[in-house]
PDB file of N, CA and C in Angstrom:
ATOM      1  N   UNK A   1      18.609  -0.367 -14.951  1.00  0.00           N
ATOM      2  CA  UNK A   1      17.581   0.333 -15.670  1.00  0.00           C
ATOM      3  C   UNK A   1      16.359   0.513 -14.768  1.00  0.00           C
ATOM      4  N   UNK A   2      15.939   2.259 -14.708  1.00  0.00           N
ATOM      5  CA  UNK A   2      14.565   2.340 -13.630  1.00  0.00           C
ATOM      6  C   UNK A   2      13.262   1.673 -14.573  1.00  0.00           C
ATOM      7  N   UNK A   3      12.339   0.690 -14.036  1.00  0.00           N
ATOM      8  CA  UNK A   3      11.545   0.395 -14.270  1.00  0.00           C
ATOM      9  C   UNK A   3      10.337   0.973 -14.028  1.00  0.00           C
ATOM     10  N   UNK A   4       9.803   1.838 -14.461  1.00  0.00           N
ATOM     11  CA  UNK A   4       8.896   2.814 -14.306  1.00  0.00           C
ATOM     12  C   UNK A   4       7.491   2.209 -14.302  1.00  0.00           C
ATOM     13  N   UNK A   5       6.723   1.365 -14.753  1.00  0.00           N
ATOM     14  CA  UNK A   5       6.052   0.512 -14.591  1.00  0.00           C
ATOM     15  C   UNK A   5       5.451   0.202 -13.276  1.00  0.00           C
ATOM     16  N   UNK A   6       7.025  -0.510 -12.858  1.00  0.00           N
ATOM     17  CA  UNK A   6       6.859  -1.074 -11.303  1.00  0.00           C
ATOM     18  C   UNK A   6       6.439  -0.010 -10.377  1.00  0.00           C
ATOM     19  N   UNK A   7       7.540   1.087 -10.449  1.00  0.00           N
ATOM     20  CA  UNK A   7       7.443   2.186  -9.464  1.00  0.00           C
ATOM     21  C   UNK A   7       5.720   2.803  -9.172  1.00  0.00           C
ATOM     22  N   UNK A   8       5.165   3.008 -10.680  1.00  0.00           N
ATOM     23  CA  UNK A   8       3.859   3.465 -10.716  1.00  0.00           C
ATOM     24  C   UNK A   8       2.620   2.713 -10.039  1.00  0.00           C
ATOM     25  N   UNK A   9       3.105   1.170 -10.285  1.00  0.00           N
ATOM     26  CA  UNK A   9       2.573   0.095  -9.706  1.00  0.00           C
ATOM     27  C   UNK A   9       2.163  -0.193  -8.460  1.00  0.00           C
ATOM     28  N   UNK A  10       3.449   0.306  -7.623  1.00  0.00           N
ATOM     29  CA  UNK A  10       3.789   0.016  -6.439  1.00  0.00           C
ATOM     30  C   UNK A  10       3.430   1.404  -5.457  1.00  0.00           C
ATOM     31  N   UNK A  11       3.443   2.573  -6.216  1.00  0.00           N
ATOM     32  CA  UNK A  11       3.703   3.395  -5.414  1.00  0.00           C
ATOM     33  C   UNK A  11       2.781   4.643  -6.150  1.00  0.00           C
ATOM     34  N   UNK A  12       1.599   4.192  -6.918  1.00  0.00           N
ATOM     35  CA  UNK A  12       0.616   4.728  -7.294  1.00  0.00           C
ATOM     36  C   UNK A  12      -0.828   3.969  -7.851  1.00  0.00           C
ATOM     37  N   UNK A  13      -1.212   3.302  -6.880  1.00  0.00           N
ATOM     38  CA  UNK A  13      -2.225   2.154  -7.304  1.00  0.00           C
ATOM     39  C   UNK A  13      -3.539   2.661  -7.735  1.00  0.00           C
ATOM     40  N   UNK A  14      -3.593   3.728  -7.190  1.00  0.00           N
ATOM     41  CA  UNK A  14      -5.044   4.776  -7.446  1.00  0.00           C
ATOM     42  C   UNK A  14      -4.870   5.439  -8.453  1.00  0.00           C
ATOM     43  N   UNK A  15      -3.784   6.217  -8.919  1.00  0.00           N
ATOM     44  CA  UNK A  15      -4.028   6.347 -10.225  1.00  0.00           C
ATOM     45  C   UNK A  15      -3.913   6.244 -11.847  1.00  0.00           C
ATOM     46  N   UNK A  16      -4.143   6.458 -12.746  1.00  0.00           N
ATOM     47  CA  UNK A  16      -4.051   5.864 -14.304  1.00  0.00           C
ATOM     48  C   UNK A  16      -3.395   6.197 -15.240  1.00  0.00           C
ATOM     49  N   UNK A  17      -2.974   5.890 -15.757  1.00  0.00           N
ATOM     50  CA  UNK A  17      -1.484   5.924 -16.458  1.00  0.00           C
ATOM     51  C   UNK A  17      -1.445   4.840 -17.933  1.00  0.00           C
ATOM     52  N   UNK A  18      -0.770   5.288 -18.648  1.00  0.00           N
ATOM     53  CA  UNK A  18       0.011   4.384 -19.500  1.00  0.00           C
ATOM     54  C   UNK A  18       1.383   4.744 -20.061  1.00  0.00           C
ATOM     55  N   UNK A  19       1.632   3.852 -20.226  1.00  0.00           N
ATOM     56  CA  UNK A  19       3.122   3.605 -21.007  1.00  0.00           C
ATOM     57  C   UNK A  19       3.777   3.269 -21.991  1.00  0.00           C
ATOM     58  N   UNK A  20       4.334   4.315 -22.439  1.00  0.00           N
ATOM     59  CA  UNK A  20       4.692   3.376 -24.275  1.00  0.00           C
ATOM     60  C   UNK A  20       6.610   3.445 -23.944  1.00  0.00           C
ATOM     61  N   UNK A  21       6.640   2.084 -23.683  1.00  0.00           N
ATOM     62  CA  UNK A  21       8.383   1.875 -24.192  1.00  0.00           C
ATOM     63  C   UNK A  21       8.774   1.674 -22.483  1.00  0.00           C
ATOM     64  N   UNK A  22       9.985   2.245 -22.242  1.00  0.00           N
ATOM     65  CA  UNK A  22      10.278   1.982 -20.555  1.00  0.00           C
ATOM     66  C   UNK A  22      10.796   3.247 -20.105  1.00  0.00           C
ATOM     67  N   UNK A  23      10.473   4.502 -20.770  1.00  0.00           N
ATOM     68  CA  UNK A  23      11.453   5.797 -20.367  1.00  0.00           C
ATOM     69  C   UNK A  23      10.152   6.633 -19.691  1.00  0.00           C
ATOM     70  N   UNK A  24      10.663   7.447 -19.122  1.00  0.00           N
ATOM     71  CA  UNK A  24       9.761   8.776 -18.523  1.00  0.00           C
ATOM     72  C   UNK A  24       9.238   9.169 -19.557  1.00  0.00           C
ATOM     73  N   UNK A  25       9.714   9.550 -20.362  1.00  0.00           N
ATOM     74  CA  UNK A  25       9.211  10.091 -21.644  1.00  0.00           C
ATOM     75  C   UNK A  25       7.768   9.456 -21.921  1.00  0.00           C
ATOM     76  N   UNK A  26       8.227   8.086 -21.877  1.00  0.00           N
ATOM     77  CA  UNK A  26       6.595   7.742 -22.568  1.00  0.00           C
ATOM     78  C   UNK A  26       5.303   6.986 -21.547  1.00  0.00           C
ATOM     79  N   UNK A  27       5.542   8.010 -20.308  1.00  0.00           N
ATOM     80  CA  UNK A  27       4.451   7.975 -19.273  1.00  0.00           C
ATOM     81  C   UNK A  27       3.256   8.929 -19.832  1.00  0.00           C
ATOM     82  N   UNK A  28       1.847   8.704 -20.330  1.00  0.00           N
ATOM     83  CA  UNK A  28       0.826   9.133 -19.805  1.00  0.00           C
ATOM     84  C   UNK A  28       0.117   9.150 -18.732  1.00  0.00           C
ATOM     85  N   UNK A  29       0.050  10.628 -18.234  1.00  0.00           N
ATOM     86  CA  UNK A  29      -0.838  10.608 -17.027  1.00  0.00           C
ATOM     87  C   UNK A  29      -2.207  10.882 -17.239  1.00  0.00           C
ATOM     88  N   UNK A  30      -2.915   9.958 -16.611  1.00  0.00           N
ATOM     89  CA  UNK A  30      -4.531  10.648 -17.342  1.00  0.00           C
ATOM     90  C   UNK A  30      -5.458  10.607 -15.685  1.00  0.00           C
ATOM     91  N   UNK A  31      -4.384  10.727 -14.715  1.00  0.00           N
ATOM     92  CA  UNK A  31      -4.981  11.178 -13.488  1.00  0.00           C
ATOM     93  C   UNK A  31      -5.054  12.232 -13.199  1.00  0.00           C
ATOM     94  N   UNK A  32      -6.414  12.765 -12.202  1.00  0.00           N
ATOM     95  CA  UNK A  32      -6.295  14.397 -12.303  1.00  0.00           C
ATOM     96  C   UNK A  32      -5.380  14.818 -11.124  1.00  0.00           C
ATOM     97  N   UNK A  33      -4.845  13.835 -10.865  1.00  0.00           N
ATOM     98  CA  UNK A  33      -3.835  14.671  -9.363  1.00  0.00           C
ATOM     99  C   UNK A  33      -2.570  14.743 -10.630  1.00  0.00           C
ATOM    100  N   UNK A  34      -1.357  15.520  -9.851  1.00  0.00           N
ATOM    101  CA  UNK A  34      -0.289  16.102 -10.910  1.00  0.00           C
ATOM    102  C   UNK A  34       0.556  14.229 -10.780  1.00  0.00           C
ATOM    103  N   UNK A  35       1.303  14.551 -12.123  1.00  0.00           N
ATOM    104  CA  UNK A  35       2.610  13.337 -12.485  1.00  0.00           C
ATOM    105  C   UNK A  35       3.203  13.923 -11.787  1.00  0.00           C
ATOM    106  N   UNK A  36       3.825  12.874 -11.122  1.00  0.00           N
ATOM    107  CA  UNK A  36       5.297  12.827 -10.658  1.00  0.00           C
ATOM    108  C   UNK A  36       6.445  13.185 -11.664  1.00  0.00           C
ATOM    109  N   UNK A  37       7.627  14.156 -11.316  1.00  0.00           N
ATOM    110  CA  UNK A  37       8.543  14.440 -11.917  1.00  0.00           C
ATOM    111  C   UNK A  37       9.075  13.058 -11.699  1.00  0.00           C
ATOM    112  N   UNK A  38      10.483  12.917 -12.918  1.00  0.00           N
ATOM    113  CA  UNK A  38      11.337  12.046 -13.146  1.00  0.00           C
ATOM    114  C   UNK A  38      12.429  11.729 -11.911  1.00  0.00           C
ATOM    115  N   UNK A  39      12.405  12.474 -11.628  1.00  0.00           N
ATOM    116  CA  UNK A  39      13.235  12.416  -9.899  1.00  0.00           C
ATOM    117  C   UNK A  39      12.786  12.196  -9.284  1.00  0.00           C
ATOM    118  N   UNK A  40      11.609  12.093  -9.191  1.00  0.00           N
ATOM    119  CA  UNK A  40      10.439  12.096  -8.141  1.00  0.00           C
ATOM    120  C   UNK A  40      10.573  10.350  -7.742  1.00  0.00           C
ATOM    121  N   UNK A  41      10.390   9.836  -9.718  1.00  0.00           N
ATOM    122  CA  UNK A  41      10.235   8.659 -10.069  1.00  0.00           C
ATOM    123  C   UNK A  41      11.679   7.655  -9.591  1.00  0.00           C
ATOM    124  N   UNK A  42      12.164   8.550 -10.201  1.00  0.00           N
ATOM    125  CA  UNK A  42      13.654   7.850  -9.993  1.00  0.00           C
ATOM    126  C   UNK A  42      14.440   7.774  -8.624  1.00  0.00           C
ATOM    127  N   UNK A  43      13.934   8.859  -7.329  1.00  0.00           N
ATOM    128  CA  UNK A  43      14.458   8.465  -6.580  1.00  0.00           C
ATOM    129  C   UNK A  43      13.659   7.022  -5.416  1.00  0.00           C
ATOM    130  N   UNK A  44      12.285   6.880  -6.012  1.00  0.00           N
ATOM    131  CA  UNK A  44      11.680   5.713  -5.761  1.00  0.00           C
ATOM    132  C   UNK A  44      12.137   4.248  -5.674  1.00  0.00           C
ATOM    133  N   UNK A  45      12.790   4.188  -7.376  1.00  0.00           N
ATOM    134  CA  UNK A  45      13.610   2.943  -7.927  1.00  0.00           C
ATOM    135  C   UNK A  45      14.057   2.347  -6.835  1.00  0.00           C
ATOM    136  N   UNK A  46      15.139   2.433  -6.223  1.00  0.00           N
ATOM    137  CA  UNK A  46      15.706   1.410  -5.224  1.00  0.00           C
ATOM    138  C   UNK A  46      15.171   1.260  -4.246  1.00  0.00           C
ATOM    139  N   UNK A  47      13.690   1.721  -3.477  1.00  0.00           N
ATOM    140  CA  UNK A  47      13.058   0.989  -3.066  1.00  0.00           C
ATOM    141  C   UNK A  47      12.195  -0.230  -3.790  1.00  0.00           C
ATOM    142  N   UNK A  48      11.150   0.237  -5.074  1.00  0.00           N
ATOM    143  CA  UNK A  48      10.534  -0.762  -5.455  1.00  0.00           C
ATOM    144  C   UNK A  48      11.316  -1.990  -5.989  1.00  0.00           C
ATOM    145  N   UNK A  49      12.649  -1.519  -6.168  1.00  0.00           N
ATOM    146  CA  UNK A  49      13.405  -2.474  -6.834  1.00  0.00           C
ATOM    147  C   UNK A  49      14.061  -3.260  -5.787  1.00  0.00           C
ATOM    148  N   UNK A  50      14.111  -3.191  -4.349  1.00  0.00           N
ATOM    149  CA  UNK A  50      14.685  -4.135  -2.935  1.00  0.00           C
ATOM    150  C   UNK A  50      13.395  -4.793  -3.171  1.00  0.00           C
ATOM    151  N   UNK A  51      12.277  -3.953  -2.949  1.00  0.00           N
ATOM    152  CA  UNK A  51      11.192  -5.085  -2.795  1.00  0.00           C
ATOM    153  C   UNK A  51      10.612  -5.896  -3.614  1.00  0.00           C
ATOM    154  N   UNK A  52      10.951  -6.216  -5.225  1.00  0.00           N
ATOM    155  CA  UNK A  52      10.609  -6.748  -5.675  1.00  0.00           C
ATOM    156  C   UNK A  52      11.614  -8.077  -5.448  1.00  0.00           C
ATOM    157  N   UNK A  53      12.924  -7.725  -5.294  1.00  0.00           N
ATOM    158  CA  UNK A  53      14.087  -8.968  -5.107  1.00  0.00           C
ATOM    159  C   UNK A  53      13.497  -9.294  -4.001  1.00  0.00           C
ATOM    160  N   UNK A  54      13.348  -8.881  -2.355  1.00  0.00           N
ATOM    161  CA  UNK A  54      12.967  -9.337  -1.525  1.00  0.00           C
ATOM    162  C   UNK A  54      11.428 -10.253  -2.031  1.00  0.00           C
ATOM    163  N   UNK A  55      10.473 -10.040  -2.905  1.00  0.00           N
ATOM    164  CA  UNK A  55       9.315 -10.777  -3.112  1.00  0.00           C
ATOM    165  C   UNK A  55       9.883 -12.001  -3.706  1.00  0.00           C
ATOM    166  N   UNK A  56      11.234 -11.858  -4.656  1.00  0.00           N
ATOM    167  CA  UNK A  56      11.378 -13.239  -5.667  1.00  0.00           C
ATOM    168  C   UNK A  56      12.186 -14.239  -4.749  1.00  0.00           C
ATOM    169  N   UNK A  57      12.844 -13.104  -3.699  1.00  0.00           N
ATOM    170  CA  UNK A  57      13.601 -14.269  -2.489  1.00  0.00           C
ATOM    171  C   UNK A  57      12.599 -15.518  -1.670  1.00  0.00           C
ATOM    172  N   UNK A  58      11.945 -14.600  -1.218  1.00  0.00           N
ATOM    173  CA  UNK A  58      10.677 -15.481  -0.634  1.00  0.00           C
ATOM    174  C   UNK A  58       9.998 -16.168  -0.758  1.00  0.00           C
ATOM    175  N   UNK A  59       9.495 -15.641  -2.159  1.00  0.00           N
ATOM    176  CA  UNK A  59       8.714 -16.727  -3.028  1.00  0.00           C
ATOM    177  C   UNK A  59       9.798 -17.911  -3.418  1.00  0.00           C
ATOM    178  N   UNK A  60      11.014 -17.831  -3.758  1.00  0.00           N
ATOM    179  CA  UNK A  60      11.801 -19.023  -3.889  1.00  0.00           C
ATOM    180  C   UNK A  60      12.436 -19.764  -2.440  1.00  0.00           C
ATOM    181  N   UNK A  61      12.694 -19.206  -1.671  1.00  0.00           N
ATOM    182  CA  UNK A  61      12.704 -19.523  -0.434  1.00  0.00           C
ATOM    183  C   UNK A  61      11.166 -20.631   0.177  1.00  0.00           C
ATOM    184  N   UNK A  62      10.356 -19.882  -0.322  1.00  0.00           N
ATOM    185  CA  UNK A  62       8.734 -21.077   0.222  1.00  0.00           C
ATOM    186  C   UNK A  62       8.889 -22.420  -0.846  1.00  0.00           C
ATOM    187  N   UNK A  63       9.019 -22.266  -2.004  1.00  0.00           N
ATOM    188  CA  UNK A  63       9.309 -23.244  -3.271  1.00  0.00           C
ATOM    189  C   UNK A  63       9.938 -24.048  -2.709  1.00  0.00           C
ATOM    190  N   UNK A  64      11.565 -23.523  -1.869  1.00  0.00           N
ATOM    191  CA  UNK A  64      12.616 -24.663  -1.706  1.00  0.00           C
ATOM    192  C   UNK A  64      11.805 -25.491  -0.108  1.00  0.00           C
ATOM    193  N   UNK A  65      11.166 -24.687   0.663  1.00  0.00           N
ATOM    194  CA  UNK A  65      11.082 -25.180   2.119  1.00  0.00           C
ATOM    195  C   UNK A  65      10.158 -26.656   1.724  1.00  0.00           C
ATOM    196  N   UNK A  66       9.284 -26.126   1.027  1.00  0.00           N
ATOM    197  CA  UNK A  66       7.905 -27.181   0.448  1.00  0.00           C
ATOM    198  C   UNK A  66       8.745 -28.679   0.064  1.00  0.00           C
ATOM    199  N   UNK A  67       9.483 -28.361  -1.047  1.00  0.00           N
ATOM    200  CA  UNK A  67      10.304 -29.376  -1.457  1.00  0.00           C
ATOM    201  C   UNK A  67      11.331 -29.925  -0.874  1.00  0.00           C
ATOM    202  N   UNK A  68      11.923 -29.141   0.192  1.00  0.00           N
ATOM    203  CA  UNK A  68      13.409 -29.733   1.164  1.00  0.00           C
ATOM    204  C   UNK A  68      13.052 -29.486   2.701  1.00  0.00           C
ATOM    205  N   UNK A  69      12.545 -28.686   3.139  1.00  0.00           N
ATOM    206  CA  UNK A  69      12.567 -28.544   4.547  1.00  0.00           C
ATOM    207  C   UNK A  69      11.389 -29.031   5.359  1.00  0.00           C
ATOM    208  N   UNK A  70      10.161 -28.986   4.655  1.00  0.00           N
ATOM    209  CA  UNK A  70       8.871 -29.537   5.736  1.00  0.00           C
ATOM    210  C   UNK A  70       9.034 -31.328   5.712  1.00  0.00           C
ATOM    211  N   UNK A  71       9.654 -31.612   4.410  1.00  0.00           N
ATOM    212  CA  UNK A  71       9.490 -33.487   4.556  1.00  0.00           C
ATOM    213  C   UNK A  71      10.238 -33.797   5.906  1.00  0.00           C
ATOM    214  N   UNK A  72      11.581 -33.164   5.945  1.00  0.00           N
ATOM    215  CA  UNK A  72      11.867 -32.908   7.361  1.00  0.00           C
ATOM    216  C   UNK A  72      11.437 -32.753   8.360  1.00  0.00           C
ATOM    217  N   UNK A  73      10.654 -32.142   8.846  1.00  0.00           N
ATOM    218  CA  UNK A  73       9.726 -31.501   9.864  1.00  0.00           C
ATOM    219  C   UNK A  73       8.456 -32.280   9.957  1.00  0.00           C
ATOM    220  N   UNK A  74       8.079 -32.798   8.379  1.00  0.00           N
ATOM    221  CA  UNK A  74       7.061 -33.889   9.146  1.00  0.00           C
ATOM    222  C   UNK A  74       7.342 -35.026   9.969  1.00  0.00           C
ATOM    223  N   UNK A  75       8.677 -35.374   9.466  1.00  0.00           N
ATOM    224  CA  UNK A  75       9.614 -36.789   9.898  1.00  0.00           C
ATOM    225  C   UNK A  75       9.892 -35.993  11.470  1.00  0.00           C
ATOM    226  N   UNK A  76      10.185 -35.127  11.553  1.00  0.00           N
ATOM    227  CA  UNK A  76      10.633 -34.659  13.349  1.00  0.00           C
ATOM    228  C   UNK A  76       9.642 -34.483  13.877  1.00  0.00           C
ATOM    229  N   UNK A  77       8.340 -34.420  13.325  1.00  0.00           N
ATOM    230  CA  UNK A  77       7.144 -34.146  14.337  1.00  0.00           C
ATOM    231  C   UNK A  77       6.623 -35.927  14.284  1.00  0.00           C
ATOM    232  N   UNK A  78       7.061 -36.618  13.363  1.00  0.00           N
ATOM    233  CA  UNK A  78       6.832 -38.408  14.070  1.00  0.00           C
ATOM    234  C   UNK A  78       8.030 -38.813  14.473  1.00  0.00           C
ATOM    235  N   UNK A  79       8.882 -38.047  14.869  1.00  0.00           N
ATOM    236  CA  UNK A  79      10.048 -38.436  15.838  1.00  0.00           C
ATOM    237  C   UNK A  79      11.019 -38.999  14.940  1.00  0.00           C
ATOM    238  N   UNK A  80      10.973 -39.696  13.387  1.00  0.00           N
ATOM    239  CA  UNK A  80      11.616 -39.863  12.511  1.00  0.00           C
ATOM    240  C   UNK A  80      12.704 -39.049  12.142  1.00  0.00           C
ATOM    241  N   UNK A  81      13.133 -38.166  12.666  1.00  0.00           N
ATOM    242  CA  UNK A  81      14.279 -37.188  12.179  1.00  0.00           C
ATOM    243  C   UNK A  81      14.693 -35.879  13.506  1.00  0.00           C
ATOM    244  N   UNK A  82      15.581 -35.463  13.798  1.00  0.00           N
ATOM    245  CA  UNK A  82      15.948 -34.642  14.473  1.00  0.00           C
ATOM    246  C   UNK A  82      15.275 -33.120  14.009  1.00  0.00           C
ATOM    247  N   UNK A  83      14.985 -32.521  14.694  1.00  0.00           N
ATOM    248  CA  UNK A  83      14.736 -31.114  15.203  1.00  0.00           C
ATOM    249  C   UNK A  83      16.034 -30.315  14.373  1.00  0.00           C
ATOM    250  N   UNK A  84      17.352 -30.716  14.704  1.00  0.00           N
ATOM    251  CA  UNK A  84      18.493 -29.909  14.083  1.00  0.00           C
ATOM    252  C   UNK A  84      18.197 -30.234  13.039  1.00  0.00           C
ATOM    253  N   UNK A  85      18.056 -31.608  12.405  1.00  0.00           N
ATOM    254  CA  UNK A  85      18.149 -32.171  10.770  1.00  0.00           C
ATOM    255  C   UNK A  85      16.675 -30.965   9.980  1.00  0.00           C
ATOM    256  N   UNK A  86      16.134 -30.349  10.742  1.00  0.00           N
ATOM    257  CA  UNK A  86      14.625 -29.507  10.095  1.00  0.00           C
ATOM    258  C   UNK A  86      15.409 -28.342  10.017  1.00  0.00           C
ATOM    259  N   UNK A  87      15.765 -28.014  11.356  1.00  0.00           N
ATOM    260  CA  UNK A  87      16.484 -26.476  11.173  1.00  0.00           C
ATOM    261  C   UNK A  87      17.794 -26.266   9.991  1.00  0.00           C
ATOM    262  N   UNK A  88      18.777 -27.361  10.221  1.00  0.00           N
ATOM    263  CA  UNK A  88      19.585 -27.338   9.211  1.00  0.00           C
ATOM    264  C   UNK A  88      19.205 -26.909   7.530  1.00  0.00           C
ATOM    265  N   UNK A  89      18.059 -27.766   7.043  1.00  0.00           N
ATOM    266  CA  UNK A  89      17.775 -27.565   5.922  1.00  0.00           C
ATOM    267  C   UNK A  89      17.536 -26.381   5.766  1.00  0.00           C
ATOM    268  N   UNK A  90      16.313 -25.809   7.528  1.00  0.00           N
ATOM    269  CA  UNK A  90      15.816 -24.643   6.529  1.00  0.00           C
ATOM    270  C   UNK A  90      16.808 -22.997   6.745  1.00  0.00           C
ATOM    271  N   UNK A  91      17.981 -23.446   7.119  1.00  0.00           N
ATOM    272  CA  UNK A  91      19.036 -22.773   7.319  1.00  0.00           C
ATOM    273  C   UNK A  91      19.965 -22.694   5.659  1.00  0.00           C
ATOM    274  N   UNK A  92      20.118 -23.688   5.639  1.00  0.00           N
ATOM    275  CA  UNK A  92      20.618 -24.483   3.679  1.00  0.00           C
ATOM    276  C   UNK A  92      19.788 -24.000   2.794  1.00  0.00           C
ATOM    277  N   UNK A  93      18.479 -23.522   2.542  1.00  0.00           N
ATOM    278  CA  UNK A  93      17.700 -22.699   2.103  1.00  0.00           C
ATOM    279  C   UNK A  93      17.742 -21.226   1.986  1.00  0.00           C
ATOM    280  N   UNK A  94      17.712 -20.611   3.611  1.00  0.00           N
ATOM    281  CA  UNK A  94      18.434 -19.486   3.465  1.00  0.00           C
ATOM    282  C   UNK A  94      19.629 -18.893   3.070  1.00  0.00           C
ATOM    283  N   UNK A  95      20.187 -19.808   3.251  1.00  0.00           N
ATOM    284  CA  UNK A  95      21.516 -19.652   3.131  1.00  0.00           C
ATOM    285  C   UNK A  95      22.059 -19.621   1.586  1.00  0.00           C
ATOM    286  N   UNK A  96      21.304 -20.349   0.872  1.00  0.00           N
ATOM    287  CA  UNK A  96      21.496 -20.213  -0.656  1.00  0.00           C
ATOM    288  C   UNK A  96      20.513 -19.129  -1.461  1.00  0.00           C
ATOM    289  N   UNK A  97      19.409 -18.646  -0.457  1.00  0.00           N
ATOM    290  CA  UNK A  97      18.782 -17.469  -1.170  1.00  0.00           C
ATOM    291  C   UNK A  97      18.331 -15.888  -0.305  1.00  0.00           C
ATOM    292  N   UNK A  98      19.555 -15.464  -0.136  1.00  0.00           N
ATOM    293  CA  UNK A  98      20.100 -14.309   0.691  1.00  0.00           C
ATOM    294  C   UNK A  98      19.055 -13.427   0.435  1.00  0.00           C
ATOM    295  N   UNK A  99      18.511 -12.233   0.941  1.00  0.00           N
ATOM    296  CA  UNK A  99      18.189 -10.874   0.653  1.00  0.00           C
ATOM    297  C   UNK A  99      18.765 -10.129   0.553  1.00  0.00           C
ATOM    298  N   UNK A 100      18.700  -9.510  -0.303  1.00  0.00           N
ATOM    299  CA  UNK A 100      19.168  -8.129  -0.965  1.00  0.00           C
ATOM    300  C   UNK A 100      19.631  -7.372   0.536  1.00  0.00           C
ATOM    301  N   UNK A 101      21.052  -6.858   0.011  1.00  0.00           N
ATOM    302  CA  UNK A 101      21.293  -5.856   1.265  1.00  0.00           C
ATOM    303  C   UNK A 101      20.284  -4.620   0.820  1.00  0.00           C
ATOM    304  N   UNK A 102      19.354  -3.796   1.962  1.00  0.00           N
ATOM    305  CA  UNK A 102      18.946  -2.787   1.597  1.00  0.00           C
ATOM    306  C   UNK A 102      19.021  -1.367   0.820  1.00  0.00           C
ATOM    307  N   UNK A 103      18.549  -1.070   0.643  1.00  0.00           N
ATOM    308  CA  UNK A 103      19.325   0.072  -0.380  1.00  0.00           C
ATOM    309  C   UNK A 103      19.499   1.293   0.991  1.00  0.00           C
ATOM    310  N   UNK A 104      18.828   0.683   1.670  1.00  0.00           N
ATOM    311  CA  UNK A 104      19.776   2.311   2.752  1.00  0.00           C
ATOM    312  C   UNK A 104      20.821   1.912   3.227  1.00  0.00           C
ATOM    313  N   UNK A 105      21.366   0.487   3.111  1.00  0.00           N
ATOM    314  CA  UNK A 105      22.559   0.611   3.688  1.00  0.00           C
ATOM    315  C   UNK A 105      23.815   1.274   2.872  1.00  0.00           C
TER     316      UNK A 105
END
Protein backbone atom coordinates (compact mmCIF):
# COMPACT_ATOMS: atom_id res chain seq x y z
CA UNK A 1 0.00 0.00 0.00
CA UNK A 2 1.50 3.65 -1.30
CA UNK A 3 1.74 5.70 1.71
CA UNK A 4 1.12 9.05 0.59
CA UNK A 5 1.79 10.82 3.73
CA UNK A 6 5.35 9.66 3.75
CA UNK A 7 6.00 10.43 0.10
CA UNK A 8 4.67 14.16 0.71
CA UNK A 9 6.79 14.15 3.79
CA UNK A 10 9.82 13.18 2.35
CA UNK A 11 9.71 14.56 -0.89
CA UNK A 12 7.73 17.82 -0.31
CA UNK A 13 8.75 19.50 2.98
CA UNK A 14 7.98 23.08 1.77
CA UNK A 15 4.78 22.56 0.93
CA UNK A 16 1.08 22.18 2.68
CA UNK A 17 -1.16 19.71 2.39
CA UNK A 18 -3.65 17.58 4.16
CA UNK A 19 -5.05 14.33 4.19
CA UNK A 20 -8.17 12.61 4.87
CA UNK A 21 -7.88 8.63 4.80
CA UNK A 22 -4.61 7.11 2.83
CA UNK A 23 -5.74 7.45 -0.99
CA UNK A 24 -4.84 10.22 -3.56
CA UNK A 25 -8.17 11.05 -3.50
CA UNK A 26 -8.10 12.55 -0.19
CA UNK A 27 -4.90 14.81 -0.67
CA UNK A 28 -5.52 18.57 -0.18
CA UNK A 29 -3.24 20.81 -1.75
CA UNK A 30 -3.29 24.23 -0.33
CA UNK A 31 0.21 25.06 -1.87
CA UNK A 32 0.40 27.53 -4.58
CA UNK A 33 2.91 25.51 -6.68
CA UNK A 34 0.73 22.67 -8.72
CA UNK A 35 -0.08 18.87 -6.87
CA UNK A 36 1.62 16.29 -8.00
CA UNK A 37 -0.33 13.81 -10.19
CA UNK A 38 -0.92 10.27 -8.74
CA UNK A 39 1.89 8.82 -10.81
CA UNK A 40 3.86 11.39 -10.07
CA UNK A 41 3.15 10.20 -6.37
CA UNK A 42 3.24 6.74 -6.95
CA UNK A 43 6.20 6.41 -8.89
CA UNK A 44 8.06 8.01 -5.73
CA UNK A 45 6.76 5.07 -3.32
CA UNK A 46 9.66 2.71 -3.63
CA UNK A 47 12.02 5.13 -2.99
CA UNK A 48 10.51 6.69 0.23
CA UNK A 49 9.55 3.32 1.12
CA UNK A 50 13.67 1.73 0.83
CA UNK A 51 14.36 4.62 2.90
CA UNK A 52 12.21 4.39 5.50
CA UNK A 53 13.21 0.37 5.97
CA UNK A 54 16.79 1.47 5.54
CA UNK A 55 16.02 4.24 8.65
CA UNK A 56 14.25 1.27 10.87
CA UNK A 57 17.42 -1.00 9.92
CA UNK A 58 19.77 1.37 11.45
CA UNK A 59 18.05 2.60 14.04
CA UNK A 60 17.75 -1.16 15.18
CA UNK A 61 21.11 -2.00 14.17
CA UNK A 62 22.51 1.14 16.77
CA UNK A 63 19.87 -0.38 19.58
CA UNK A 64 21.56 -3.89 19.09
CA UNK A 65 25.45 -2.45 18.87
CA UNK A 66 24.74 -0.33 22.32
CA UNK A 67 23.47 -3.48 23.97
CA UNK A 68 25.84 -6.34 22.29
CA UNK A 69 28.71 -4.94 20.47
CA UNK A 70 30.42 -1.81 22.31
CA UNK A 71 30.53 -3.92 25.90
CA UNK A 72 32.82 -5.75 23.62
CA UNK A 73 34.89 -3.11 22.37
CA UNK A 74 35.17 -1.56 25.66
CA UNK A 75 36.62 -4.96 27.01
CA UNK A 76 39.13 -4.93 23.66
CA UNK A 77 40.15 -1.45 24.17
CA UNK A 78 41.28 -2.75 28.09
CA UNK A 79 42.73 -5.65 26.36
CA UNK A 80 39.93 -7.81 28.11
CA UNK A 81 38.57 -9.31 24.90
CA UNK A 82 39.80 -9.79 21.33
CA UNK A 83 39.45 -7.32 18.46
CA UNK A 84 37.73 -10.42 16.39
CA UNK A 85 35.35 -11.12 19.56
CA UNK A 86 34.11 -6.90 18.75
CA UNK A 87 34.03 -7.44 15.08
CA UNK A 88 32.23 -10.74 15.33
CA UNK A 89 29.32 -9.33 17.26
CA UNK A 90 29.10 -6.40 15.23
CA UNK A 91 29.01 -8.65 12.16
CA UNK A 92 26.01 -10.95 14.25
CA UNK A 93 24.16 -7.67 14.28
CA UNK A 94 24.36 -7.08 10.77
CA UNK A 95 23.88 -10.02 9.89
CA UNK A 96 20.48 -10.42 11.61
CA UNK A 97 19.32 -6.91 10.38
CA UNK A 98 19.96 -6.86 6.54
CA UNK A 99 18.97 -3.82 4.26
CA UNK A 100 16.49 -3.80 2.03
CA UNK A 101 17.71 -4.81 -1.45
CA UNK A 102 17.21 -1.48 -3.38
CA UNK A 103 14.40 -0.88 -5.37
CA UNK A 104 16.61 -0.29 -8.50
CA UNK A 105 17.83 -3.45 -8.34
Amino acid sequence: MIDYAAILTANYPNDIWTLEGDTYEGITWLSESKKPTKAQLDAQWPKVDYDNQCVIVSNTRHKEYIVSSDPIFFQYQREENTKQAWEDAVKAIQNANPYPASPTS
